[in-house]
Protein backbone atom coordinates (compact mmCIF):
# COMPACT_ATOMS: atom_id res chain seq x y z
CA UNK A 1 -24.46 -44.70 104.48
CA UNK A 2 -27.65 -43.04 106.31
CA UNK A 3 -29.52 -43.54 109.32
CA UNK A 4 -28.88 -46.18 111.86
CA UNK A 5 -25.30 -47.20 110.16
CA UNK A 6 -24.21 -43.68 110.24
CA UNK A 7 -25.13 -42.83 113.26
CA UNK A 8 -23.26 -45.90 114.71
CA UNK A 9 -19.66 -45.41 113.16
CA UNK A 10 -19.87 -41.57 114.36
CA UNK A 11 -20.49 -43.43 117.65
CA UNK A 12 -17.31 -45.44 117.10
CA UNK A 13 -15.45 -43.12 115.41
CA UNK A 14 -15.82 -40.42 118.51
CA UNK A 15 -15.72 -42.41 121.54
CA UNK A 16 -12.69 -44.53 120.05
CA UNK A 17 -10.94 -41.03 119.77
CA UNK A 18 -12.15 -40.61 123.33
CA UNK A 19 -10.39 -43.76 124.49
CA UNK A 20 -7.11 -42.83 122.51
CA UNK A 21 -6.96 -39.55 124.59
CA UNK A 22 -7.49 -41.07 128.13
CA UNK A 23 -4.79 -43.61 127.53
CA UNK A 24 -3.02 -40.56 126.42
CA UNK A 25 -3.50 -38.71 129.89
CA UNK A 26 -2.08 -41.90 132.06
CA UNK A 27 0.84 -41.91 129.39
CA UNK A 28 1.34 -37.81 130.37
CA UNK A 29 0.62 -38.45 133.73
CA UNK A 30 3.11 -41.30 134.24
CA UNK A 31 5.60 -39.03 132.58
CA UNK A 32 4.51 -36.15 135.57
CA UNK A 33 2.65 -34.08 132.88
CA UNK A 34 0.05 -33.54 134.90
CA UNK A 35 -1.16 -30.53 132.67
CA UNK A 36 -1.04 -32.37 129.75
CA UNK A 37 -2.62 -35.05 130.80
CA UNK A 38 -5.59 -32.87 131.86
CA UNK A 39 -5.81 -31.58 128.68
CA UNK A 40 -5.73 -35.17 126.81
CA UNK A 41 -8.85 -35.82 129.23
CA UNK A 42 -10.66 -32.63 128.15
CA UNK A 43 -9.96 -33.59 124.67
CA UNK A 44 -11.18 -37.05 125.25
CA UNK A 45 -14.96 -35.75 127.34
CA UNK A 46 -15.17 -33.67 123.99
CA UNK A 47 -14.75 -36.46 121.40
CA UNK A 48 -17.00 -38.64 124.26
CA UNK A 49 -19.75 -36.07 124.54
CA UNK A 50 -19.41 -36.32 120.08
CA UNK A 51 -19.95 -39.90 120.53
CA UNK A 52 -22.83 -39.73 123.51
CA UNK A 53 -24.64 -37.28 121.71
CA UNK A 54 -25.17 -38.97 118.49
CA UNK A 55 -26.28 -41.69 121.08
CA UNK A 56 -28.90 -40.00 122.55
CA UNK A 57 -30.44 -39.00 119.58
CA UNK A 58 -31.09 -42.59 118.85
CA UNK A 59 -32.59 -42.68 121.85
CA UNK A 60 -34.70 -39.89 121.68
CA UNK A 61 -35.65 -41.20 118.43
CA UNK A 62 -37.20 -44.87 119.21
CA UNK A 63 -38.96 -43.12 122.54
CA UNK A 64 -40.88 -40.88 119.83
CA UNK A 65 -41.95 -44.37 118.00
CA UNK A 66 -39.17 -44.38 115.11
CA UNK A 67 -37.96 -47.79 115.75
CA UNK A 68 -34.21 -48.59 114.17
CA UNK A 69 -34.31 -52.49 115.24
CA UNK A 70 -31.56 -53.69 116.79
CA UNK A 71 -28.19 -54.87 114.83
CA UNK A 72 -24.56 -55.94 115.89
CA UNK A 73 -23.24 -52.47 114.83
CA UNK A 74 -24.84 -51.02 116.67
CA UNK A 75 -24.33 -52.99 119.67
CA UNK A 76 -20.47 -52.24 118.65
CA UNK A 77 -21.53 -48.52 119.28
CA UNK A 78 -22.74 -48.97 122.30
CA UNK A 79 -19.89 -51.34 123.86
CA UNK A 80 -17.78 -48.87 122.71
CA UNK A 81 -18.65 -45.97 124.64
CA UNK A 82 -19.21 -48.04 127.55
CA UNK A 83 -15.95 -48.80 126.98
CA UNK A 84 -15.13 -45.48 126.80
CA UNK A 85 -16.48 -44.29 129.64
CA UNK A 86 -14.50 -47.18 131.46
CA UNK A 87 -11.58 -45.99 130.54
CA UNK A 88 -11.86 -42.58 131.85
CA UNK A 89 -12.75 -43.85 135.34
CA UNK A 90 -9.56 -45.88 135.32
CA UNK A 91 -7.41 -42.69 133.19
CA UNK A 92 -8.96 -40.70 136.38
CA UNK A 93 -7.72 -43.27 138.91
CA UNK A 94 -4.11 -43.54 137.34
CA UNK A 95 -3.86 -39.91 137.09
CA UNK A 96 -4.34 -39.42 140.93
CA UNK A 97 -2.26 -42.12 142.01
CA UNK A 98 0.60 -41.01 139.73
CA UNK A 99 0.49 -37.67 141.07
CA UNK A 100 0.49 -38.91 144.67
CA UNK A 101 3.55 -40.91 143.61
CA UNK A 102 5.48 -38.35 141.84
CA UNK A 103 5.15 -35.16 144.08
């Protein structure tokens, strides 16, 4: 696997690891771990940043001319870490509220 493909399941792989760790943090933070479930949020911007990164440089890469074409995995990718990204808004939101609730 090279190229394109590659570069799309290290997309997947990162920002699905992302996701795992901000449903983590509301699970901590619903528990009153608040310190915990900071950390599960810095653990998920690092496997997000993995995930954006790899998408950028597919980016960078078609605005220099290398065209990859366009295929469903790698529209997967990218729903993914909009998904992603989604989910740390809300992890964000649920952390705040459950703090206001439990203190």
């Amino acid at each position: 696997m090279e190229g394109l493909e590659l570069a799309a399941f290290q997309i997947i792989s990162a920002v699905g690891t992302a996701r795992s760790c901000y449903i983590e943090a509301i699970q901590k933070a619903k528990q009153g771990q608040f310190a915990e479930a900071k950390k599960m949020i810095d653990e998920g911007d690092e496997a997000f940043n993995e995930g954006h990164s790899a998408h950028t440089g597919l980016l960078q890469n078609e605005a220099s001319g290398k065209e990859h074409g366009i295929n469903l995995l790698i529209l997967h990718a990218e729903d993914q870490l909009m998904s992603a990204e989604g989910f740390k808004i809300i992890a964000l939101e649920f952390i705040d509220v459950y703090k206001k609730l439990l203190h």
